[in-house]
Protein backbone atom coordinates (compact mmCIF):
# COMPACT_ATOMS: atom_id res chain seq x y z
CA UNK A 1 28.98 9.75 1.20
CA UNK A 2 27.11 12.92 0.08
CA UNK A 3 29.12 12.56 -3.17
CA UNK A 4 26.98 10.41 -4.45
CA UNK A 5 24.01 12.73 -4.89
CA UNK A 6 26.64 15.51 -6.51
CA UNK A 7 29.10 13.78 -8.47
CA UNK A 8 26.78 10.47 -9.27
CA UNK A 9 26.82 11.54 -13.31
CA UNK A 10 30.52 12.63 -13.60
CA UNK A 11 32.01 9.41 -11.98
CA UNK A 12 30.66 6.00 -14.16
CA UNK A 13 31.87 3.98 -10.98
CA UNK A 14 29.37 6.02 -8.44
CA UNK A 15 26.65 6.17 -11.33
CA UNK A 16 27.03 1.98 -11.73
CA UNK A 17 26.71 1.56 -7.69
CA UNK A 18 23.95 3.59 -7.70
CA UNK A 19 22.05 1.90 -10.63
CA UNK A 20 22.87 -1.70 -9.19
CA UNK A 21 21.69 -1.08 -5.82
CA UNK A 22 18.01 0.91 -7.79
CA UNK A 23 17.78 -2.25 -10.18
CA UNK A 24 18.04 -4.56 -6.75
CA UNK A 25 15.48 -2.31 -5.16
CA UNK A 26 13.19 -2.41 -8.36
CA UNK A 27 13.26 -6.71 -8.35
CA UNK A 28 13.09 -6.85 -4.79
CA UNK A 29 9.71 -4.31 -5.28
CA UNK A 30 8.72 -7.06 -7.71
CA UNK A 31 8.75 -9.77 -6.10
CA UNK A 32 6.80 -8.38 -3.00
CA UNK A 33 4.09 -6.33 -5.57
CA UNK A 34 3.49 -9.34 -7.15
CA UNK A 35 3.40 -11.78 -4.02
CA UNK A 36 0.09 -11.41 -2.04
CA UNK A 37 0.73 -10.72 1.80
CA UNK A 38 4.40 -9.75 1.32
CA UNK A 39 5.26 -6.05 1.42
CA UNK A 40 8.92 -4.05 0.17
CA UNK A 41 8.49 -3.05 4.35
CA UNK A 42 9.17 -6.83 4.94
CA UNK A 43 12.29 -7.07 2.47
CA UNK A 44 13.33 -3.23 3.86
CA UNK A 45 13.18 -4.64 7.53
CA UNK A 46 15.48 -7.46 6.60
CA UNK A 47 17.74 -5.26 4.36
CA UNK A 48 18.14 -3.30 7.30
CA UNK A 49 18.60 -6.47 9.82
CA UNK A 50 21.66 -8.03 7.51
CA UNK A 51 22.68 -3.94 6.56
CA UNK A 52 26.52 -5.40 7.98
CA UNK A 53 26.51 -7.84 5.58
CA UNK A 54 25.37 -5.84 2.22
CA UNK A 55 28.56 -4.93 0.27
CA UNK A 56 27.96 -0.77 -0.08
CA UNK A 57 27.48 2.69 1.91
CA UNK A 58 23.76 2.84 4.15
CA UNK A 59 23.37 5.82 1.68
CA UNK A 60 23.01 3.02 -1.18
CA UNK A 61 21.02 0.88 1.30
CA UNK A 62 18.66 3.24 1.38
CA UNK A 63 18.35 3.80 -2.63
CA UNK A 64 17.42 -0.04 -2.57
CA UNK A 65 14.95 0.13 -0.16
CA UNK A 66 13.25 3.38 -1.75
CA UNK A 67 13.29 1.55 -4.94
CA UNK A 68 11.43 -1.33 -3.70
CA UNK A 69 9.22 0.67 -2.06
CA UNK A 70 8.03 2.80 -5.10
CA UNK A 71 8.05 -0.67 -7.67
CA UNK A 72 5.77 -1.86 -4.94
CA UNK A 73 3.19 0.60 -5.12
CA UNK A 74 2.81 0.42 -8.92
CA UNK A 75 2.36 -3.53 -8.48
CA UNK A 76 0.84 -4.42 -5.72
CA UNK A 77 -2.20 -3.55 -7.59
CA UNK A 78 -2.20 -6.62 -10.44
CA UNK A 79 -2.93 -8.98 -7.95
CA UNK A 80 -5.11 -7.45 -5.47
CA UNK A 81 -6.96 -7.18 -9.43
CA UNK A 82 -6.36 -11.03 -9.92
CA UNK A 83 -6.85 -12.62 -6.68
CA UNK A 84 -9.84 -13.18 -4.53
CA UNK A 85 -12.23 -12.59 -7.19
CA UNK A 86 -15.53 -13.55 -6.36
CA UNK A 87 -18.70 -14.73 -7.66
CA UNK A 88 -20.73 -12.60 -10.09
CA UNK A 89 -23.39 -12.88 -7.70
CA UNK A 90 -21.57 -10.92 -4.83
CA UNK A 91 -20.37 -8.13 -7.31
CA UNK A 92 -22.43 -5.27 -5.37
CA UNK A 93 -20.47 -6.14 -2.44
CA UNK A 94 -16.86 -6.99 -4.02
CA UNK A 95 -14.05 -4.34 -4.04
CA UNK A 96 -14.29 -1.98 -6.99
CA UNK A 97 -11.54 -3.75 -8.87
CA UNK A 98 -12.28 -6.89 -8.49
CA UNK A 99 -15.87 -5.58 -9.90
CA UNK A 100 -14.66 -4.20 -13.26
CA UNK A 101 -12.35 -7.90 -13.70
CA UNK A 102 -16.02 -9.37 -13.29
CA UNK A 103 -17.21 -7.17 -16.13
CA UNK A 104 -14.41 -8.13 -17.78
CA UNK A 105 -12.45 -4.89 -17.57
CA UNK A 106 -9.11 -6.11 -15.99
CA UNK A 107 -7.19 -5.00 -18.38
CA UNK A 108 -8.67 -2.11 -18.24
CA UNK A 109 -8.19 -1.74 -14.51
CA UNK A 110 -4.80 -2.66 -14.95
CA UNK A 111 -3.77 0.31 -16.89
CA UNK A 112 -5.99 3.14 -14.83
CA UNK A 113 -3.89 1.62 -12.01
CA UNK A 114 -0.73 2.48 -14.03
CA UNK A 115 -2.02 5.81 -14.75
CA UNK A 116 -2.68 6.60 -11.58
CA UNK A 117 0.40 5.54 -9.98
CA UNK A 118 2.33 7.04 -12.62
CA UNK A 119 0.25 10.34 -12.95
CA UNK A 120 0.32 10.61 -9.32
CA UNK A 121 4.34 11.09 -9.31
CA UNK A 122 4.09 12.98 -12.07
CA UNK A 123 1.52 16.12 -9.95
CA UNK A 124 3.89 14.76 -6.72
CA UNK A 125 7.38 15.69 -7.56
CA UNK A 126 6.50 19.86 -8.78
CA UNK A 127 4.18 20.21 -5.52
CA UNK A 128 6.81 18.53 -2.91
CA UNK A 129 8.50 21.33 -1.93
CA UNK A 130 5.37 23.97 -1.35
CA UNK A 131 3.15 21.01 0.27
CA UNK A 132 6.01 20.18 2.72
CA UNK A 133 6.51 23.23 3.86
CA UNK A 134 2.87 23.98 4.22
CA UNK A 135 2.27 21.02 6.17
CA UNK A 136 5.54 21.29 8.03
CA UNK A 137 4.03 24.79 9.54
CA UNK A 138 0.68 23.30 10.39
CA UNK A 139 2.44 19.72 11.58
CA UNK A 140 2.92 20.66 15.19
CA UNK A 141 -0.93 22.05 15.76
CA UNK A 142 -1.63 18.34 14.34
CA UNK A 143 0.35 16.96 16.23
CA UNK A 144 -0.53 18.46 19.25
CA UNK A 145 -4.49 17.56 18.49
CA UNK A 146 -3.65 14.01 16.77
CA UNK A 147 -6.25 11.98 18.74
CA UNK A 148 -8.78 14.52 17.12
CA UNK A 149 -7.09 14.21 14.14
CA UNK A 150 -7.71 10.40 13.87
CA UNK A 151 -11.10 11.03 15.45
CA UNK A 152 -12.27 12.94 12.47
CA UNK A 153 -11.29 10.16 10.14
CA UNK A 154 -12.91 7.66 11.48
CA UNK A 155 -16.21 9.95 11.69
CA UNK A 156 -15.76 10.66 8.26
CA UNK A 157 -15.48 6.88 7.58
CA UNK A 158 -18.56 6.06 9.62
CA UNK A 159 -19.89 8.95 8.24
CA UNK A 160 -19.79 8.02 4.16
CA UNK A 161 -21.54 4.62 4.67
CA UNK A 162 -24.84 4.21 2.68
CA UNK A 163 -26.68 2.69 5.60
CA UNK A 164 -27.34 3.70 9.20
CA UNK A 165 -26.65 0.04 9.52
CA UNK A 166 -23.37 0.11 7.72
CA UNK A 167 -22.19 3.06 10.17
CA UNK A 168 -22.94 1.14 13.16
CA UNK A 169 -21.56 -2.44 11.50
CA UNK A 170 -18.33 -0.30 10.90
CA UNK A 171 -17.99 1.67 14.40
CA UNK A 172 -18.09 -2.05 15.60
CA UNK A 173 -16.03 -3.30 13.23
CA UNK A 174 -13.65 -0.07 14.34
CA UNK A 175 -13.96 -0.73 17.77
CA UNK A 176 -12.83 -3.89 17.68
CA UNK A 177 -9.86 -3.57 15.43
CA UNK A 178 -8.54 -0.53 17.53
CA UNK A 179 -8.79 -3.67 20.76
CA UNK A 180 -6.84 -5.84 18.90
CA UNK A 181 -3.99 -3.70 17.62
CA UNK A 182 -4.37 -2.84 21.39
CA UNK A 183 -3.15 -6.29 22.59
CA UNK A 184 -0.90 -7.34 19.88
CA UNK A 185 0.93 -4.44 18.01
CA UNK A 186 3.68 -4.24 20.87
CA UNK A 187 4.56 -8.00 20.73
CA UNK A 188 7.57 -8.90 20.16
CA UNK A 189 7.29 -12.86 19.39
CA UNK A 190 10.10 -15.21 18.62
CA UNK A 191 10.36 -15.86 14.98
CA UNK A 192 12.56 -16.84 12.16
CA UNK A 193 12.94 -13.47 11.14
CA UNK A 194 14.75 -11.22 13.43
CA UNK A 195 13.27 -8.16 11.51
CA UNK A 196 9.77 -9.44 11.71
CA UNK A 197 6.51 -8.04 13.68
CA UNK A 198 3.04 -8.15 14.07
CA UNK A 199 1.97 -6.02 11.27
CA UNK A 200 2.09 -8.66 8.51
CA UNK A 201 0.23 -10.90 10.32
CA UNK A 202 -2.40 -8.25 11.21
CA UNK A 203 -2.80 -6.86 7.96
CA UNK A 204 -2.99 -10.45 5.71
CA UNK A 205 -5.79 -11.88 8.20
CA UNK A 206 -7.69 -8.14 8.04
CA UNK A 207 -7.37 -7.87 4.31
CA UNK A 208 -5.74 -10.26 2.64
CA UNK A 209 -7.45 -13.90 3.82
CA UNK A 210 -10.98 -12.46 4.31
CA UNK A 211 -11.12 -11.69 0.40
CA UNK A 212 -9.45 -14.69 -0.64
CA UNK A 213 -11.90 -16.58 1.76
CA UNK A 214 -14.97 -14.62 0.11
CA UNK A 215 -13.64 -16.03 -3.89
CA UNK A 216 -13.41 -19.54 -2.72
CA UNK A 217 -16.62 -20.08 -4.74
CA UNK A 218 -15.68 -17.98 -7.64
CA UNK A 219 -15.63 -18.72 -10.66
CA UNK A 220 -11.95 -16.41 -10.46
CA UNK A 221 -11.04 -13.99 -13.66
CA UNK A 222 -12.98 -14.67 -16.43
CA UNK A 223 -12.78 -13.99 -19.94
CA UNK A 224 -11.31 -10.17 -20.24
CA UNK A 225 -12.13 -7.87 -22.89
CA UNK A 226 -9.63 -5.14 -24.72
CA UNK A 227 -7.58 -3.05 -23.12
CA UNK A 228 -9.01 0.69 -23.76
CA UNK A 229 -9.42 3.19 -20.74
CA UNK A 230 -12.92 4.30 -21.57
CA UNK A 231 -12.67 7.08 -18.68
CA UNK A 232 -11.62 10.08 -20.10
CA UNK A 233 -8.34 12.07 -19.97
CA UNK A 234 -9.83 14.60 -17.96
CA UNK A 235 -11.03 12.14 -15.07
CA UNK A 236 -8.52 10.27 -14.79
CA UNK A 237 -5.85 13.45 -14.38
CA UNK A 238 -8.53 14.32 -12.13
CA UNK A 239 -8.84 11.52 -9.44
CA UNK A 240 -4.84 11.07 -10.14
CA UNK A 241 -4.07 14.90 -8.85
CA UNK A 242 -6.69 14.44 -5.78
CA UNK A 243 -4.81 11.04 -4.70
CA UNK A 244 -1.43 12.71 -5.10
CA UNK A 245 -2.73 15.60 -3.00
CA UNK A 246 -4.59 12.65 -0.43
CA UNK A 247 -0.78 11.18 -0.73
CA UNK A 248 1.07 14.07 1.25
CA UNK A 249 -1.78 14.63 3.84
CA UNK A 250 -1.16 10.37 4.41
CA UNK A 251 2.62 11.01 4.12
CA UNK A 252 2.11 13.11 7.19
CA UNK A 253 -0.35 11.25 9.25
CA UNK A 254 0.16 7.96 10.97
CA UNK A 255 -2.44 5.59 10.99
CA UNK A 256 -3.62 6.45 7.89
CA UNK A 257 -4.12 4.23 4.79
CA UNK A 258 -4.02 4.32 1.29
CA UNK A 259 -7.93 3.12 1.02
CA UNK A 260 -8.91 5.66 4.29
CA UNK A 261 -7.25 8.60 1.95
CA UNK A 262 -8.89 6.91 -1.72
CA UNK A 263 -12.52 7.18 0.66
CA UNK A 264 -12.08 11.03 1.07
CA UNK A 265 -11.14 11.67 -2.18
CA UNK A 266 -14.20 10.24 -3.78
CA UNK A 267 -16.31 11.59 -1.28
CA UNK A 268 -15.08 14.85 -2.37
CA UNK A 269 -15.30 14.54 -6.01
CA UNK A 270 -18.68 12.24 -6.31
CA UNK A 271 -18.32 13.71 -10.39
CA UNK A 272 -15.32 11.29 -10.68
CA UNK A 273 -16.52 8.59 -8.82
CA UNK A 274 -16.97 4.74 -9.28
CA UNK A 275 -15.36 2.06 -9.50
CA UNK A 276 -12.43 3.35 -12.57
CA UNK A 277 -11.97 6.71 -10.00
CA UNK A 278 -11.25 3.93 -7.32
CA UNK A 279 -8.79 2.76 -8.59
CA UNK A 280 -6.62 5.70 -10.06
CA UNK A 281 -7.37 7.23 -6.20
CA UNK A 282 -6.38 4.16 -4.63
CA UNK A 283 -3.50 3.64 -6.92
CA UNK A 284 -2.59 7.65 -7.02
CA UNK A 285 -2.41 7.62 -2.96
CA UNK A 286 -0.04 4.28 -2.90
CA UNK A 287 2.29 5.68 -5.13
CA UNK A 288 2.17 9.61 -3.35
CA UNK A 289 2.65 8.37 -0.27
CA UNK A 290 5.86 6.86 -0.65
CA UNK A 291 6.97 10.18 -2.46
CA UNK A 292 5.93 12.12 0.27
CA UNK A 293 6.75 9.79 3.48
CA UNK A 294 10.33 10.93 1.97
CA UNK A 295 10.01 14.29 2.33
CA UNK A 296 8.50 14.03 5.40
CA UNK A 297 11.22 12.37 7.08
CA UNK A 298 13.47 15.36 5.89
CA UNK A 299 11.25 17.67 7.08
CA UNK A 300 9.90 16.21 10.75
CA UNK A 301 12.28 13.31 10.71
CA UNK A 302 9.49 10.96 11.59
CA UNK A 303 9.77 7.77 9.27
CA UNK A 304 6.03 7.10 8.33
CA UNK A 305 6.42 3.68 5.93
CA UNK A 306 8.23 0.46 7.28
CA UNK A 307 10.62 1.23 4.11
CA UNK A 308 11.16 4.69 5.40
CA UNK A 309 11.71 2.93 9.37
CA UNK A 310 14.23 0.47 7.90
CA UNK A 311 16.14 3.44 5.94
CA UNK A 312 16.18 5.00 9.30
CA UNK A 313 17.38 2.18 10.89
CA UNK A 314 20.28 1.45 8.74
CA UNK A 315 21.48 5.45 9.05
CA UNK A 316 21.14 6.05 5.56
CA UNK A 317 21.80 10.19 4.80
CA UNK A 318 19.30 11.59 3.42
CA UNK A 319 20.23 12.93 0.51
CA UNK A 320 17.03 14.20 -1.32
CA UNK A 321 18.49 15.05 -4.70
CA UNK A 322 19.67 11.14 -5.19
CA UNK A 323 16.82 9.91 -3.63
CA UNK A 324 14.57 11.98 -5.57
CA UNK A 325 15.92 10.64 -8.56
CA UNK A 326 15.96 7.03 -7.56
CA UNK A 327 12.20 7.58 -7.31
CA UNK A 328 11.79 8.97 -10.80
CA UNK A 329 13.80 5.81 -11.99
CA UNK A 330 11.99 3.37 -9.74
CA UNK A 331 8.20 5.23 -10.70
CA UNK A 332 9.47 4.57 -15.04
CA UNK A 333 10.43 1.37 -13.94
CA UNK A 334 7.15 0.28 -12.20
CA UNK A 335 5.30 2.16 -14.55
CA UNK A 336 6.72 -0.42 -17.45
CA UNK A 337 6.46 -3.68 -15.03
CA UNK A 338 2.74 -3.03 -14.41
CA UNK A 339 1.81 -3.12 -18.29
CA UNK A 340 3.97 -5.85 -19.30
CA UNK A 341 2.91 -8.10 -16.22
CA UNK A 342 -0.80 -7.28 -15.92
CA UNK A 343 -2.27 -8.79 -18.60
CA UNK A 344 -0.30 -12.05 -18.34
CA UNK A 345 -0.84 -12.03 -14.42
CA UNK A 346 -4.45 -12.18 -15.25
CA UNK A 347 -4.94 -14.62 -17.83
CA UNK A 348 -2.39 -17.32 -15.98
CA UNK A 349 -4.68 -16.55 -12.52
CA UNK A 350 -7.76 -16.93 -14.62
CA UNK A 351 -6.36 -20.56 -16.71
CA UNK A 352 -5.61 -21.77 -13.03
CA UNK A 353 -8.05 -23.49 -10.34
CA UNK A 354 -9.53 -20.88 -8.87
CA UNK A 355 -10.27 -23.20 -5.33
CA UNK A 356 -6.21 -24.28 -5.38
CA UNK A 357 -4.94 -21.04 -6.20
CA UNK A 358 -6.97 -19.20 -3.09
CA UNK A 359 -5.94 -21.95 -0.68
CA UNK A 360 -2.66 -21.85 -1.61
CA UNK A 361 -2.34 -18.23 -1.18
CA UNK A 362 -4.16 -18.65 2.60
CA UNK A 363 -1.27 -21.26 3.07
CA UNK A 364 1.33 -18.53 2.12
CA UNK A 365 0.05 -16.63 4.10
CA UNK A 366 0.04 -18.21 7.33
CA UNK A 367 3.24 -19.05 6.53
CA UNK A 368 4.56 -14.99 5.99
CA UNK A 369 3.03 -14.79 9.36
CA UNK A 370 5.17 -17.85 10.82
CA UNK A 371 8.27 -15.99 9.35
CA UNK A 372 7.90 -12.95 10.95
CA UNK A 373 6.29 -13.12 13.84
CA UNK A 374 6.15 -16.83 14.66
CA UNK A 375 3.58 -19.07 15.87
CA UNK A 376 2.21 -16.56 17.79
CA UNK A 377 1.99 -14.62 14.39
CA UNK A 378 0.03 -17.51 12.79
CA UNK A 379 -2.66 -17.08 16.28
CA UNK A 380 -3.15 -13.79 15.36
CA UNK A 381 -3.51 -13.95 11.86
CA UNK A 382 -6.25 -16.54 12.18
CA UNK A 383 -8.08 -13.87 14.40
CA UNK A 384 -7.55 -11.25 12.39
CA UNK A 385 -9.11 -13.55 9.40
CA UNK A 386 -12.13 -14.25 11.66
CA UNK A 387 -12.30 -10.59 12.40
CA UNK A 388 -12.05 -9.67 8.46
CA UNK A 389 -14.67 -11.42 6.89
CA UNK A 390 -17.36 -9.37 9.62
CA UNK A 391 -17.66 -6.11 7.76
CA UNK A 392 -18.76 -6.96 4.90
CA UNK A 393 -20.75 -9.87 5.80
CA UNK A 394 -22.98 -7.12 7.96
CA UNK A 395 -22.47 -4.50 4.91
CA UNK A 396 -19.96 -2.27 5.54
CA UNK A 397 -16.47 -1.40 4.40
CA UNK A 398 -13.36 -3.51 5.58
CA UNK A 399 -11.37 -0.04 5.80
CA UNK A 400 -12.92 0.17 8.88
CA UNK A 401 -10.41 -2.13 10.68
CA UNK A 402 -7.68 0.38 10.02
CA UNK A 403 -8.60 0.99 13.37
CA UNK A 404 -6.23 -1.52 14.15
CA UNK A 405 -3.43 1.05 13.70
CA UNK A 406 -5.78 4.24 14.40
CA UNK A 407 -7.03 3.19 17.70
CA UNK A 408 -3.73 2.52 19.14
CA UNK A 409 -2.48 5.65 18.14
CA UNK A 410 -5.16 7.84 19.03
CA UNK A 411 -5.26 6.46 22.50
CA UNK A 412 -1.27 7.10 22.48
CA UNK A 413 -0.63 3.50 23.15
């Protein structure tokens, strides 16, 4: 099995499994990147469920699931850009990408995403080695301390709101979270999809329906101007490096999220900030993560993804010179998928009925949360919605409700 990392480019039949099972990974990332609600953890999960069934070695498996997972981060971006868009009026409060679509910067948007994805891997890959090792020495002090860990994250989330009402909306809006990951994060509900769980229908009511609820009134993507990155080289690099260096601290850390991570980094380079540096952060952490979470398992053998869970699962080796490389291939492919798809994504999203399109994506999502974690799923999801839509409505940040995850965990439940 290890041969495939070592003899992969002097035997065309290893080199033509290997390639089939990246280009599945890379469509399967697709589809979930472009599909709001789904996730390459959900189509991982299931790989891993029906693993006796897949033609091919765990160790190509695993390639397929990486893949996935890395096409995912470069995508998922296009239509969190497209979708739930709402009215100009509400612009001060709307995410920062769904601001610049307003001002008719999508395109735009769509290509600092790219860049910082893409950039991200590109500052990842030299510093893996040196930033595993450092945080493999200072892992077991965190470890030890991880309920302080998590504590000073979400201090430095209450912290960074603009209001002293903000902090206390979001401590709230915390608290609450943490209670319900509390109740419903060990479930184990009857559904159609053996591989299922609670997360999906946690994390689409928390931040997928509240936004989609919020553009219901919208007039959706308008007209969008040209394409040109008017942020220059050297801020973009910039807020690139800092998410791929936010992306191995995340790598490491349960609980934490890509938009927690994106928070610090802006807070820590307010000359870079806005809504553009949002984005490449945000974009830069996604992508670092996954890059990371990989070397990470090798190092503490704790699988910190649900792709990285379901390679575990299936007993996929881990061998990091082929997997490293299916990440370069999957990072060019996504890379390539995000420029040719954006700018059609958003001009078929903004040609459609704005009111149809959101309340069919609310329907598909109730219905991911049927699939994998039954009715029981769809119950929790319509709490989770109800819980979603508080935040901001009171103004603060939704990334508060990662306390859904970080509560749990801190508490050791």
């Amino acid at each position: 099995m290890e041969e495939f990392g070592i003899r992969v480019f002097t035997a065309p039949e290893r080199t033509v499994a290997v390639l089939t099972f990246v280009l599945g990974g890379v469509a399967l990332g697709t589809v979930s990147g472009l599909t709001p609600g789904l996730h390459a953890n959900n189509f991982a999960l299931v790989l891993a469920a029906a693993a006796s069934e897949i033609p091919g070695p765990p160790l190509l498996l695993g390639v397929a699931m990486l893949a996935a997972g890395v096409v995912h981060t470069f995508l998922d971006a296009v239509p969190a850009l497209a979708l739930g868009v709402p009215d100009a009026a509400m612009a001060a409060t709307a995410l920062p990408g769904h601001r610049l679509v307003i001002a008719g910067r999508g395109r735009e948007a769509v290509r600092l995403s790219a860049l910082g994805s893409g950039l991200a891997v590109a500052v990842a890959l030299p510093m893996a080695i040196p930033v595993t090792e450092a945080m493999t020495a200072v892992y077991p002090t965190l470890r030890a301390h991880m309920p302080l860990v998590l504590g000073a994250v979400v201090v430095l989330l209450v912290a960074t709101e603009r209001t002293a009402r903000g902090a206390a909306v979001g401590l709230a809006s915390f608290a609450a979270a943490a209670a319900l990951g509390w109740a419903t994060l060990d479930l184990s509900p009857a559904a159609p999809l053996a591989a299922g769980g609670m997360l999906t229908p946690l994390f689409a009511g928390l931040f997928g329906a509240p936004v989609l609820v919020d553009a219901l009134g919208g007039a959706g993507v308008p007209e969008q101007a040209d394409a040109a990155v008017t942020s220059t080289r050297r801020a973009v690099l910039a807020m690139a490096a800092a998410g791929a260096l936010a992306g191995a601290v995340v790598g490491y850390l349960p609980g934490i999220s890509s938009a927690i991570a994106a928070v610090a980094v802006l807070t820590l380079t307010p000359g870079s900030a806005g809504d553009r540096g949002y984005v490449v952060a945000t974009s830069g952490v996604n992508t670092a993560n996954t890059l990371f979470a990989l070397f990470a398992l090798v190092a503490i053998r704790q699988p910190r993804t649900g792709v990285l869970v379901a390679f575990d699962e299936v007993a996929a080796p881990l061998n990091l010179p082929l997997l490293v490389g299916t990440a370069i291939l999957a990072s060019a492919a996504g890379f390539c998928l995000v420029l040719t798809v954006g700018d059609r994504y958003l001009r078929v999203v903004g040609r459609t009925d704005y009111r149809r399109l959101s309340m069919g994506i609310l329907t598909l999502l109730v219905g991911l949360s049927w699939l994998f974690a039954g009715f029981t799923g769809v119950a929790v999801f319509v709490v989770s919605a109800a819980l979603g839509l508080v935040p901001v409505r009171l103004g603060a940040r939704r990334v508060h409700l990662m306390g859904v995850l970080i509560g749990p965990l801190a508490l050791g439940v």
